[in-house]
ModelCIF file with pLDDT and N, C-alpha, C, O atoms, coordinates in Angstrom:
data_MODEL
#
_entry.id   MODEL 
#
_entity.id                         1 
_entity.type                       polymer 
_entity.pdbx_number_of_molecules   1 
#
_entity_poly.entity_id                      1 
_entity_poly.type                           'polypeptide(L)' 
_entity_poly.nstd_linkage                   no 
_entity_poly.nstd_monomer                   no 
_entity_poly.pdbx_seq_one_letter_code       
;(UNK)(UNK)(UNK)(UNK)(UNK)(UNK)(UNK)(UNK)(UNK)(UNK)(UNK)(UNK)(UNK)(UNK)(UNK)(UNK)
(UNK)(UNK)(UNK)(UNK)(UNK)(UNK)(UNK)(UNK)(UNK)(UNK)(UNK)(UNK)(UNK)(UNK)(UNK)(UNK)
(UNK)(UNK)(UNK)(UNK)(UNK)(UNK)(UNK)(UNK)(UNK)(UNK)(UNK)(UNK)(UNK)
;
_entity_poly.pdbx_seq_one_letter_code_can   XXXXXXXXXXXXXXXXXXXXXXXXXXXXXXXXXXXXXXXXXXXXX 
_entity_poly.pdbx_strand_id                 A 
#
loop_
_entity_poly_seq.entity_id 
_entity_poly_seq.num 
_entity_poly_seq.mon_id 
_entity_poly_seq.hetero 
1 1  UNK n 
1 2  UNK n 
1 3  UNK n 
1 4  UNK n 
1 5  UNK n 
1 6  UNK n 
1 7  UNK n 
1 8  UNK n 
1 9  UNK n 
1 10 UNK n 
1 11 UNK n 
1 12 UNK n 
1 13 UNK n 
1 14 UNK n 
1 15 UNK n 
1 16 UNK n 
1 17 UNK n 
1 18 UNK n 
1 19 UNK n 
1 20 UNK n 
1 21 UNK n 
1 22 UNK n 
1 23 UNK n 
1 24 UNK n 
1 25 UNK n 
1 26 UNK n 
1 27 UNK n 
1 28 UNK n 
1 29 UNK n 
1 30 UNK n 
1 31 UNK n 
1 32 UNK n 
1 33 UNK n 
1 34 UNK n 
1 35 UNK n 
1 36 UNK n 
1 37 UNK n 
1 38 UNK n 
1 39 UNK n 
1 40 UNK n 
1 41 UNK n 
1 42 UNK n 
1 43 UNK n 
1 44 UNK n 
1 45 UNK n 
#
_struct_asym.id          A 
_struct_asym.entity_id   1 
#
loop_
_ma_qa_metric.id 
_ma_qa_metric.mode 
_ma_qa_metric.name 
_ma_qa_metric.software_group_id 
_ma_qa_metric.type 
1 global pLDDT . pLDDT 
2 local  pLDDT . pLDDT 
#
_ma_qa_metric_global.metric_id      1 
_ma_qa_metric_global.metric_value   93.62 
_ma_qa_metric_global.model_id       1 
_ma_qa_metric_global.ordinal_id     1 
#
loop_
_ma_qa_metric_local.label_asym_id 
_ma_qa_metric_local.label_comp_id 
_ma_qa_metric_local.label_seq_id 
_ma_qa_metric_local.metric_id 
_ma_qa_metric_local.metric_value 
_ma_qa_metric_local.model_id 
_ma_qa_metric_local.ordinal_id 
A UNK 1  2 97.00 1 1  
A UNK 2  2 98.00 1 2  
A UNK 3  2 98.00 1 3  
A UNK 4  2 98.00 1 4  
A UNK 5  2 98.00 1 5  
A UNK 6  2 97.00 1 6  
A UNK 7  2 98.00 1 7  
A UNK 8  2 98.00 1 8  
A UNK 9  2 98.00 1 9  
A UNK 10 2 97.00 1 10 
A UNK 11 2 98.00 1 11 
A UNK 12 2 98.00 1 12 
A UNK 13 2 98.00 1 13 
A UNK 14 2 98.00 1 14 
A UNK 15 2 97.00 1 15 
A UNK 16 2 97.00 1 16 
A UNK 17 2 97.00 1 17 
A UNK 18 2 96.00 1 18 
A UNK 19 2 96.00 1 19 
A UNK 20 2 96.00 1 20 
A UNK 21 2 95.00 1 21 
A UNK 22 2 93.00 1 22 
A UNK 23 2 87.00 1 23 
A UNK 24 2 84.00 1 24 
A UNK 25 2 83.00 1 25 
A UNK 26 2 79.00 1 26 
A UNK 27 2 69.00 1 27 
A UNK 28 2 78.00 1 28 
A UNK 29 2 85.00 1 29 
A UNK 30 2 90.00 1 30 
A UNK 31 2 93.00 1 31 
A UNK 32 2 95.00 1 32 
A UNK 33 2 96.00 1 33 
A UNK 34 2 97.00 1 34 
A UNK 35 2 95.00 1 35 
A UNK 36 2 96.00 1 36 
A UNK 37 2 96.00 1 37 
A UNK 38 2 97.00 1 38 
A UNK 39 2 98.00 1 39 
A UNK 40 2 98.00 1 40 
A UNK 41 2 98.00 1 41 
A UNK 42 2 97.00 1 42 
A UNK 43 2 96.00 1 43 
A UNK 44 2 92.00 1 44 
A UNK 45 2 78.00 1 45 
#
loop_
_atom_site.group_PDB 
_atom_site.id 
_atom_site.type_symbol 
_atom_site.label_atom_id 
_atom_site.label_alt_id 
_atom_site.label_comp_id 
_atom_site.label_asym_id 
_atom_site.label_entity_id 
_atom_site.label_seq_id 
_atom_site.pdbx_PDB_ins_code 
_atom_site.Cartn_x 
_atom_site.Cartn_y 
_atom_site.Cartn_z 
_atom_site.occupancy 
_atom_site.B_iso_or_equiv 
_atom_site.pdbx_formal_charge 
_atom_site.auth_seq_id 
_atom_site.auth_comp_id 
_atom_site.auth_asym_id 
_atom_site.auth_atom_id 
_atom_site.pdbx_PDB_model_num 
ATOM 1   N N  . UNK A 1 1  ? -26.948 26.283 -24.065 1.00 97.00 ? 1  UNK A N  1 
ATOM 2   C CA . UNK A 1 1  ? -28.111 26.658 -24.863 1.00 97.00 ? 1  UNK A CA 1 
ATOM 3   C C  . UNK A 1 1  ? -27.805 27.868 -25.736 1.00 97.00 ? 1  UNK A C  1 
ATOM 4   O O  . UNK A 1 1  ? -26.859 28.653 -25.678 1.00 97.00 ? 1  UNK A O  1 
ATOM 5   N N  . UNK A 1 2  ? -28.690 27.825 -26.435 1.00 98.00 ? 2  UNK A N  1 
ATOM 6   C CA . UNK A 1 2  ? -28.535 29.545 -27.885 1.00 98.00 ? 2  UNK A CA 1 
ATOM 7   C C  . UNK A 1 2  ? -29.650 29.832 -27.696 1.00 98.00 ? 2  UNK A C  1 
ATOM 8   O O  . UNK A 1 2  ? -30.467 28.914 -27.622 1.00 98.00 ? 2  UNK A O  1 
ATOM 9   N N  . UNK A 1 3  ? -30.090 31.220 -27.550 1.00 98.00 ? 3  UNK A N  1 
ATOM 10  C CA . UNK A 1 3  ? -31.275 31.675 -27.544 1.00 98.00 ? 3  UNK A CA 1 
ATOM 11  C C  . UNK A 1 3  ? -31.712 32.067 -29.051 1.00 98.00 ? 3  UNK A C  1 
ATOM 12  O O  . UNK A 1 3  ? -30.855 32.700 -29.669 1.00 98.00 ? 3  UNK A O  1 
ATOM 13  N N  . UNK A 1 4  ? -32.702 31.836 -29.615 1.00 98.00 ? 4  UNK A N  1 
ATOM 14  C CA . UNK A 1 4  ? -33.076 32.660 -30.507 1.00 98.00 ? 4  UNK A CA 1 
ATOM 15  C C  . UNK A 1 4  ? -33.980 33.784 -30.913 1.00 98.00 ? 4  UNK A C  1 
ATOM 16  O O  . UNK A 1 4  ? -34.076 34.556 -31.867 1.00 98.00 ? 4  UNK A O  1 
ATOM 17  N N  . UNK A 1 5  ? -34.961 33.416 -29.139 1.00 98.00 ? 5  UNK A N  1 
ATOM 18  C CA . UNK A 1 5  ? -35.718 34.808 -29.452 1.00 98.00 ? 5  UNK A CA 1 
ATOM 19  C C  . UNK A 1 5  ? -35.862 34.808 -27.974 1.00 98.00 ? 5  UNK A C  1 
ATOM 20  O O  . UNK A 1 5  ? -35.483 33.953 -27.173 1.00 98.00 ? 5  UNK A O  1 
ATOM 21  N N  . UNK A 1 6  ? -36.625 36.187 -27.714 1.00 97.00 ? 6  UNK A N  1 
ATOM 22  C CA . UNK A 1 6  ? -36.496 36.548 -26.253 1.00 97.00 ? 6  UNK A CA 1 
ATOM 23  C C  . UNK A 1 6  ? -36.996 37.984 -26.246 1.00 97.00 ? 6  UNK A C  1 
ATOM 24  O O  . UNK A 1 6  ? -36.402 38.845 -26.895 1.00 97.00 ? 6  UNK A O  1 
ATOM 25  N N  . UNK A 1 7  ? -38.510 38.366 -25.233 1.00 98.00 ? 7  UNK A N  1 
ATOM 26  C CA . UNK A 1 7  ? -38.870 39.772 -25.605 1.00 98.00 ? 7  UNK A CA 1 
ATOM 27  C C  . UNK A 1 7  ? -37.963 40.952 -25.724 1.00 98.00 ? 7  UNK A C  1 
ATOM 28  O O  . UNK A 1 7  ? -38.342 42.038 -26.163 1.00 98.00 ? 7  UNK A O  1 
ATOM 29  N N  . UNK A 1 8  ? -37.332 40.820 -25.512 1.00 98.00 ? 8  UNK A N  1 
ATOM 30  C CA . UNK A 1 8  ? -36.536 42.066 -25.599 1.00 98.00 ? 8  UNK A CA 1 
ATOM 31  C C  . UNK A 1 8  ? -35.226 42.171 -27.271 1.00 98.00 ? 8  UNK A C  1 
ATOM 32  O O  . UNK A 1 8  ? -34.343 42.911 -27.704 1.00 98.00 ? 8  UNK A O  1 
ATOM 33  N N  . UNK A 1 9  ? -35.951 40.865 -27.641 1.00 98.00 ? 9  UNK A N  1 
ATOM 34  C CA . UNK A 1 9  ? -35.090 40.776 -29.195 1.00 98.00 ? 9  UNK A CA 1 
ATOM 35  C C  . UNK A 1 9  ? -36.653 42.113 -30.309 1.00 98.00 ? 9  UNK A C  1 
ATOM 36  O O  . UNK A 1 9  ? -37.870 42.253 -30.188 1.00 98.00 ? 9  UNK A O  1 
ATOM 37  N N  . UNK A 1 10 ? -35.745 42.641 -31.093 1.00 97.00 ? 10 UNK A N  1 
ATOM 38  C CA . UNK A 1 10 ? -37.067 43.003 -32.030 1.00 97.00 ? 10 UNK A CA 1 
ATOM 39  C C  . UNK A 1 10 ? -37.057 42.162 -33.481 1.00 97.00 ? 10 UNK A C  1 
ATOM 40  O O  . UNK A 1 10 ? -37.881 42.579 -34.295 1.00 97.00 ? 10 UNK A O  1 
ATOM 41  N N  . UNK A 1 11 ? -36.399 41.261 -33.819 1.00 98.00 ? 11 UNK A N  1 
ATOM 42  C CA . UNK A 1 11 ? -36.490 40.361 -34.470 1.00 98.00 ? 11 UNK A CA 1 
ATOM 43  C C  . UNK A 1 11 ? -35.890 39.018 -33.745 1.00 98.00 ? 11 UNK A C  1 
ATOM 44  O O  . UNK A 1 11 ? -35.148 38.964 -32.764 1.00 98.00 ? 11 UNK A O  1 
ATOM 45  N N  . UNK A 1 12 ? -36.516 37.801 -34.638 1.00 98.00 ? 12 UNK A N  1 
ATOM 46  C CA . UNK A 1 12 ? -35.733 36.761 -34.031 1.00 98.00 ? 12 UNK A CA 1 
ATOM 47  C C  . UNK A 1 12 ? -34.647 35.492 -34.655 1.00 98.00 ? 12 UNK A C  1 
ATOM 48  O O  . UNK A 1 12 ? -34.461 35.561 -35.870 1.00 98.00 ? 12 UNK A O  1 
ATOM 49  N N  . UNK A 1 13 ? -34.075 34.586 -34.066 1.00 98.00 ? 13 UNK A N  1 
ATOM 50  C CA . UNK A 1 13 ? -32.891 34.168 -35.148 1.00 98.00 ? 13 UNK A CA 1 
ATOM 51  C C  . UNK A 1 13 ? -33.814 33.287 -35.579 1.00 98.00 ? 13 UNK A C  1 
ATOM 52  O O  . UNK A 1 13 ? -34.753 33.076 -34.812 1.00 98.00 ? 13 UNK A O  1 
ATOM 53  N N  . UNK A 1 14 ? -33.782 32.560 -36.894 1.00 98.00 ? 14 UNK A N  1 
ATOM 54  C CA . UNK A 1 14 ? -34.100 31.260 -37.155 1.00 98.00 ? 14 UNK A CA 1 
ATOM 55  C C  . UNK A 1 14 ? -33.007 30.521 -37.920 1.00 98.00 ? 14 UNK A C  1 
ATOM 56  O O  . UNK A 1 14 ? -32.575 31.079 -38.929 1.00 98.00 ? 14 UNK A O  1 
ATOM 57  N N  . UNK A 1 15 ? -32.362 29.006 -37.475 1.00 97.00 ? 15 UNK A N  1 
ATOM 58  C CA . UNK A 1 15 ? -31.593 28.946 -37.911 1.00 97.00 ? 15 UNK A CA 1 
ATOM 59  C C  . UNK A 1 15 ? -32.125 27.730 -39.567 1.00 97.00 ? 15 UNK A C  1 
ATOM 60  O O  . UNK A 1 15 ? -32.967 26.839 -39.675 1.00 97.00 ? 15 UNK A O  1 
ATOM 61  N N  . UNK A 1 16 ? -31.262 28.248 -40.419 1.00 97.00 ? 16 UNK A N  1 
ATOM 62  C CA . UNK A 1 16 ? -32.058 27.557 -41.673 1.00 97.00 ? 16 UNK A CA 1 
ATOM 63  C C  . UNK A 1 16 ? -30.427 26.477 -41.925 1.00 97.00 ? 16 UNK A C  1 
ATOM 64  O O  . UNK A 1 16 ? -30.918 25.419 -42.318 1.00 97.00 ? 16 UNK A O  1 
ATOM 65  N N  . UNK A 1 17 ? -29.429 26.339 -41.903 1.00 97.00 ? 17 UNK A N  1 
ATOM 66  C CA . UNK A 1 17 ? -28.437 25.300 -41.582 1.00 97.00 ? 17 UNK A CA 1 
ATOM 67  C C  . UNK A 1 17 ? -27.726 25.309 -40.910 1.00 97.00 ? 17 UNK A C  1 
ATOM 68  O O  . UNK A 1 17 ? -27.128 26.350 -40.638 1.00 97.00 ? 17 UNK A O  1 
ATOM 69  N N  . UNK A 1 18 ? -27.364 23.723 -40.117 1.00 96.00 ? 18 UNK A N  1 
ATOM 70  C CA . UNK A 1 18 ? -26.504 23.459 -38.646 1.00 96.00 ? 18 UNK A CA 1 
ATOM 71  C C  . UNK A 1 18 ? -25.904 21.845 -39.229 1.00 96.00 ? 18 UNK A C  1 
ATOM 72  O O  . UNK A 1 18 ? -26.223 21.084 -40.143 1.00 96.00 ? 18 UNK A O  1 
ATOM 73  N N  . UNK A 1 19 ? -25.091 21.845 -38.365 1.00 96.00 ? 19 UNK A N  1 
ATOM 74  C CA . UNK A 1 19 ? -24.279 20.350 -38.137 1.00 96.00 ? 19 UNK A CA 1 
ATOM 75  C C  . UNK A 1 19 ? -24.393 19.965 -36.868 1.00 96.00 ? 19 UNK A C  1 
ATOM 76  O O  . UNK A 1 19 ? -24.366 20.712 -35.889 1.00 96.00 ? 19 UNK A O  1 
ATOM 77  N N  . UNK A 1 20 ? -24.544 18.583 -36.872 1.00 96.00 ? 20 UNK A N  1 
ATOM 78  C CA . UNK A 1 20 ? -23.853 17.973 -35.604 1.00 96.00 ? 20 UNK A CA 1 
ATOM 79  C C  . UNK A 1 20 ? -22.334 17.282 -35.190 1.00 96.00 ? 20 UNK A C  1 
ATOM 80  O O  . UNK A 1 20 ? -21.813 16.229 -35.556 1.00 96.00 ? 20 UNK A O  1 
ATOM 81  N N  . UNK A 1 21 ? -22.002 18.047 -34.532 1.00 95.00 ? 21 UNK A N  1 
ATOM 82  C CA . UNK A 1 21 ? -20.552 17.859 -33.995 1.00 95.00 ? 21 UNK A CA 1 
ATOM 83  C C  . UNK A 1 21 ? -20.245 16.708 -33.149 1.00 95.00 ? 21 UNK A C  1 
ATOM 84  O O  . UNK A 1 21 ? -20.961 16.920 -32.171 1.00 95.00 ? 21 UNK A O  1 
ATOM 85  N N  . UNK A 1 22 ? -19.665 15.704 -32.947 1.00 93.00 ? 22 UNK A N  1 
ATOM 86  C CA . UNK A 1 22 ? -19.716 14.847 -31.912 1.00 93.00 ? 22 UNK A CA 1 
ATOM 87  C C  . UNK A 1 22 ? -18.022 15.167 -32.114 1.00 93.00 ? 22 UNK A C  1 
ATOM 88  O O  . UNK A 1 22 ? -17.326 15.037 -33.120 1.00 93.00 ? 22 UNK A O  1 
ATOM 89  N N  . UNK A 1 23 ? -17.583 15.748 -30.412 1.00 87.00 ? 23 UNK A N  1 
ATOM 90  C CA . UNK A 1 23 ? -16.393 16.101 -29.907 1.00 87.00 ? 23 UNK A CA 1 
ATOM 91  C C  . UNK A 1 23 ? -15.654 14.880 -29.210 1.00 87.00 ? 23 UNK A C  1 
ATOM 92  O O  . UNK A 1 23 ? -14.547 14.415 -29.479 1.00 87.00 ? 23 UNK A O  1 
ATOM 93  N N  . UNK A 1 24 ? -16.516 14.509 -28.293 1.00 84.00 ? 24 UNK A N  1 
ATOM 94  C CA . UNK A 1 24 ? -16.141 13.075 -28.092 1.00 84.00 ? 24 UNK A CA 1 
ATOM 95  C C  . UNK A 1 24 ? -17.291 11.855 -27.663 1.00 84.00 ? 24 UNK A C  1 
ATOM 96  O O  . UNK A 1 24 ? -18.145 11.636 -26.804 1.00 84.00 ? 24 UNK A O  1 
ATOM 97  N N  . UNK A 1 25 ? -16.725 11.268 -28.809 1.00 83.00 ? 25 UNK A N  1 
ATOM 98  C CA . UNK A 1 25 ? -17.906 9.837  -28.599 1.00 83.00 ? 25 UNK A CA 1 
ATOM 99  C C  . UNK A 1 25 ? -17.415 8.601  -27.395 1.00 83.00 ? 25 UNK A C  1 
ATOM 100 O O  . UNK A 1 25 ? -16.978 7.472  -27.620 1.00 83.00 ? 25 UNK A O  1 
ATOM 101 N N  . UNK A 1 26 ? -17.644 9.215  -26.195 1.00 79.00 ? 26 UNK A N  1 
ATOM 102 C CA . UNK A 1 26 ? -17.771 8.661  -25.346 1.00 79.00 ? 26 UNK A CA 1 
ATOM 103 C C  . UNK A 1 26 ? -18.565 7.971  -24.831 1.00 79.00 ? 26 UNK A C  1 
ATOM 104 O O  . UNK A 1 26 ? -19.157 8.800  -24.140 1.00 79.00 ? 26 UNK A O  1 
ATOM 105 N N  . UNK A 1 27 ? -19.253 6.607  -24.561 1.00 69.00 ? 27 UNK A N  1 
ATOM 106 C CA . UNK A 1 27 ? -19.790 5.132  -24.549 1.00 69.00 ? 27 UNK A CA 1 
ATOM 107 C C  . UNK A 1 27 ? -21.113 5.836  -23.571 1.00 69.00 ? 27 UNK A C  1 
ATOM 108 O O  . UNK A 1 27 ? -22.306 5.531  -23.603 1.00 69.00 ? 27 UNK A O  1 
ATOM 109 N N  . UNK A 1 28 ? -20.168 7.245  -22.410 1.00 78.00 ? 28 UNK A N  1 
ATOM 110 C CA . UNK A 1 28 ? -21.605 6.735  -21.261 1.00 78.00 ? 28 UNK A CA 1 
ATOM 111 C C  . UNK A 1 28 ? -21.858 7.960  -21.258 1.00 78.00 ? 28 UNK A C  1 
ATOM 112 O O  . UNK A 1 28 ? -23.031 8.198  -20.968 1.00 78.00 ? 28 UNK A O  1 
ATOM 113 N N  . UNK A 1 29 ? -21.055 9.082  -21.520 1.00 85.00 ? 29 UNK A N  1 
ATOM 114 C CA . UNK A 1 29 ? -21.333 10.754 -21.981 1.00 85.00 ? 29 UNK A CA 1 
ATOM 115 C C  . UNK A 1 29 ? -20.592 11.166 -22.834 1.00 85.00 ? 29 UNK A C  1 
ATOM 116 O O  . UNK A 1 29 ? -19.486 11.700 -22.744 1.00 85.00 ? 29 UNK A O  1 
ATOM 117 N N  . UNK A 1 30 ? -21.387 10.843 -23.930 1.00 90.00 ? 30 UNK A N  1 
ATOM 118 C CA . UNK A 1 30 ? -20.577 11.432 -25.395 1.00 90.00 ? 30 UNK A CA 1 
ATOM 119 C C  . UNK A 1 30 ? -20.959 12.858 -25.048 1.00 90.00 ? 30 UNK A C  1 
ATOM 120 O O  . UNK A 1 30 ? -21.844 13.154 -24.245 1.00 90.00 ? 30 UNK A O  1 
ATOM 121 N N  . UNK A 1 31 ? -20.159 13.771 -25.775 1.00 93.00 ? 31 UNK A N  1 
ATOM 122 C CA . UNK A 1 31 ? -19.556 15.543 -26.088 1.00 93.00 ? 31 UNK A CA 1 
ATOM 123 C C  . UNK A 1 31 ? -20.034 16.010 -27.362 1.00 93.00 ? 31 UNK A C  1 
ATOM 124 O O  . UNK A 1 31 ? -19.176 16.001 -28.245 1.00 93.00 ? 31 UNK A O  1 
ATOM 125 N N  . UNK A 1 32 ? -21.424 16.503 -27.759 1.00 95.00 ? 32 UNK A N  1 
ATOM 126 C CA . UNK A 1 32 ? -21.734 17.056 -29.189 1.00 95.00 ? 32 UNK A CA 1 
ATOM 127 C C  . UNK A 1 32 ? -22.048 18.350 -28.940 1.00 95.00 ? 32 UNK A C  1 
ATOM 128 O O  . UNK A 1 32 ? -21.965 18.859 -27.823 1.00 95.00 ? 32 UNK A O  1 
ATOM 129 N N  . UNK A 1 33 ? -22.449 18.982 -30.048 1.00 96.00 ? 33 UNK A N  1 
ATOM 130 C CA . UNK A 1 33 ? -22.641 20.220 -30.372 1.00 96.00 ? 33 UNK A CA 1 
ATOM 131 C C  . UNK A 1 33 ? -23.510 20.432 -31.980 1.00 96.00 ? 33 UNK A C  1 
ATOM 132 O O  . UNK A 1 33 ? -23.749 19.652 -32.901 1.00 96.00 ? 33 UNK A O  1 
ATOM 133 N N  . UNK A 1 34 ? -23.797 21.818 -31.754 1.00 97.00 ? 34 UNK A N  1 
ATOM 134 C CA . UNK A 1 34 ? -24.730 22.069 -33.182 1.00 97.00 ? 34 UNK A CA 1 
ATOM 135 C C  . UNK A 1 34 ? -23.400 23.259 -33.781 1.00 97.00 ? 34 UNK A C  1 
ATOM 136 O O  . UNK A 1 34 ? -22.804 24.128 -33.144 1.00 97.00 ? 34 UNK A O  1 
ATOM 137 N N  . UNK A 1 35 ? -23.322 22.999 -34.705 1.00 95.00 ? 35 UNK A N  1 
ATOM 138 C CA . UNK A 1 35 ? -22.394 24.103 -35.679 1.00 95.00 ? 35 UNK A CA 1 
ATOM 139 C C  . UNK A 1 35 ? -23.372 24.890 -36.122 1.00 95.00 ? 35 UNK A C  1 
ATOM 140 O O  . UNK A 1 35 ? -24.239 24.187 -36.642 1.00 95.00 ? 35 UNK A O  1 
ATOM 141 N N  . UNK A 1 36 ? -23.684 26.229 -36.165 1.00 96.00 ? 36 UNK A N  1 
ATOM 142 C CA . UNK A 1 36 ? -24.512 26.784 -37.089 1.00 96.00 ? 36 UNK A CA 1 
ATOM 143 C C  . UNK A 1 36 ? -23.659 27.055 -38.892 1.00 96.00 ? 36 UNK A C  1 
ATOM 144 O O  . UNK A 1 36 ? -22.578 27.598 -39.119 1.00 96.00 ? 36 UNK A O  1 
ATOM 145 N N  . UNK A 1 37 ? -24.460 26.558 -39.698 1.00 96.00 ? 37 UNK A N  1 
ATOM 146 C CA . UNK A 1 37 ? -23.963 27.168 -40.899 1.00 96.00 ? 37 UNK A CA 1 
ATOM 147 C C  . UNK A 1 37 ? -24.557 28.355 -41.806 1.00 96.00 ? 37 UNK A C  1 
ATOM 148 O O  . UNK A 1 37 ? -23.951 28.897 -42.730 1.00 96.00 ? 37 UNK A O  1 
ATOM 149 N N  . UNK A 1 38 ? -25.775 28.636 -41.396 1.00 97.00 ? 38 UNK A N  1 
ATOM 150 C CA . UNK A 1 38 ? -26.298 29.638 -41.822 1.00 97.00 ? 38 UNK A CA 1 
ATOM 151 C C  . UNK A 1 38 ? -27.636 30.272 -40.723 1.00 97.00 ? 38 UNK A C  1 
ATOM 152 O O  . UNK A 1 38 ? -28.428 29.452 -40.260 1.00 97.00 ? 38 UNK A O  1 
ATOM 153 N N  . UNK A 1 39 ? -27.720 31.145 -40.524 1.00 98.00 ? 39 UNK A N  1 
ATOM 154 C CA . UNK A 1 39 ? -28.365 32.104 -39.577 1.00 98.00 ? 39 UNK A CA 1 
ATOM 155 C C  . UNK A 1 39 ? -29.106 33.077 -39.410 1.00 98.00 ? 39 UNK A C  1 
ATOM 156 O O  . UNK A 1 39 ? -28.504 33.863 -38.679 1.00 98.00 ? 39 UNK A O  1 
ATOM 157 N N  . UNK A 1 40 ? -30.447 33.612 -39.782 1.00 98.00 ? 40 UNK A N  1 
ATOM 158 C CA . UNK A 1 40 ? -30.981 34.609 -40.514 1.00 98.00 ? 40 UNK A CA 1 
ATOM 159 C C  . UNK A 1 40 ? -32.045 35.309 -39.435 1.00 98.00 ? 40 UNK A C  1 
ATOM 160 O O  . UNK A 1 40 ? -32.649 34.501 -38.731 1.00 98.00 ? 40 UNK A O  1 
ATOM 161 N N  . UNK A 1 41 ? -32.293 36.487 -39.262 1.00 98.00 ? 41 UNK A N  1 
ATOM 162 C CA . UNK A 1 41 ? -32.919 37.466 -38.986 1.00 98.00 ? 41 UNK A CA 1 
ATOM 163 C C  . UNK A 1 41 ? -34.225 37.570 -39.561 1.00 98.00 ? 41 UNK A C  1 
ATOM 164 O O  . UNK A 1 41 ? -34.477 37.922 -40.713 1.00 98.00 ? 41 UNK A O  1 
ATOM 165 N N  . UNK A 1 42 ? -35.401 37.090 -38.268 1.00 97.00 ? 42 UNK A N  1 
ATOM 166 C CA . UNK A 1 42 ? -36.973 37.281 -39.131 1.00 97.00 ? 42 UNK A CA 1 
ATOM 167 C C  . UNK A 1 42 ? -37.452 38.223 -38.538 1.00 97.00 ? 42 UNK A C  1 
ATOM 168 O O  . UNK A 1 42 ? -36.915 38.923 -37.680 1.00 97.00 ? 42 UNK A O  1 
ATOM 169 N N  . UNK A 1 43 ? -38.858 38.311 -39.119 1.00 96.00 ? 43 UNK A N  1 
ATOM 170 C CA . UNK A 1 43 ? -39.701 39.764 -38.160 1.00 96.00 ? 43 UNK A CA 1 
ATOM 171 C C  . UNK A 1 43 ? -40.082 38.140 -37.370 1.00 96.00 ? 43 UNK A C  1 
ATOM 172 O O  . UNK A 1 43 ? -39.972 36.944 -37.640 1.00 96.00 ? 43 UNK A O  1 
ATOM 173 N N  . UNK A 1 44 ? -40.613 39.062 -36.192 1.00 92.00 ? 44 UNK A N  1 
ATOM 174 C CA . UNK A 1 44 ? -41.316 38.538 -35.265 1.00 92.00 ? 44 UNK A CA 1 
ATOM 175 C C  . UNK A 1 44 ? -42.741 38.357 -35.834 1.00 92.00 ? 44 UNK A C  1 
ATOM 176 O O  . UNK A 1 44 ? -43.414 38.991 -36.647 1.00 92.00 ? 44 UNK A O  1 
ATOM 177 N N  . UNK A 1 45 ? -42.918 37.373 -35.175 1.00 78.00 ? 45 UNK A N  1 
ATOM 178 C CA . UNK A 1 45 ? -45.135 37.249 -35.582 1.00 78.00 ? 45 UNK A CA 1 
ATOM 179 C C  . UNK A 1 45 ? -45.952 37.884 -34.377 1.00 78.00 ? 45 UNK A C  1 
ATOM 180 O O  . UNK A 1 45 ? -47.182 37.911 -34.411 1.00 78.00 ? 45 UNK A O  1 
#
């Protein structure tokens, strides 16, 4: 998991671009992932 916010953050992440990675496409447990490509710092609400 990635956290992006959490009380003890004073801002939080939001991510505005990602990929999906497939590491291995395996039939009965394929292996993916999120790439972040861009990553930005908000105020909190």
């Amino acid at each position: 998991s990635f956290t992006l916010d959490c009380p003890l953050f004073k801002k939080r992440l939001e991510i505005k671009e990602k990929e999906t990675i497939i590491h291995a496409d395996n039939a009965f447990a394929p292996v993916g992932y999120l790439k972040f490509k861009k990553v930005e710092l908000c105020e909190k609400k």
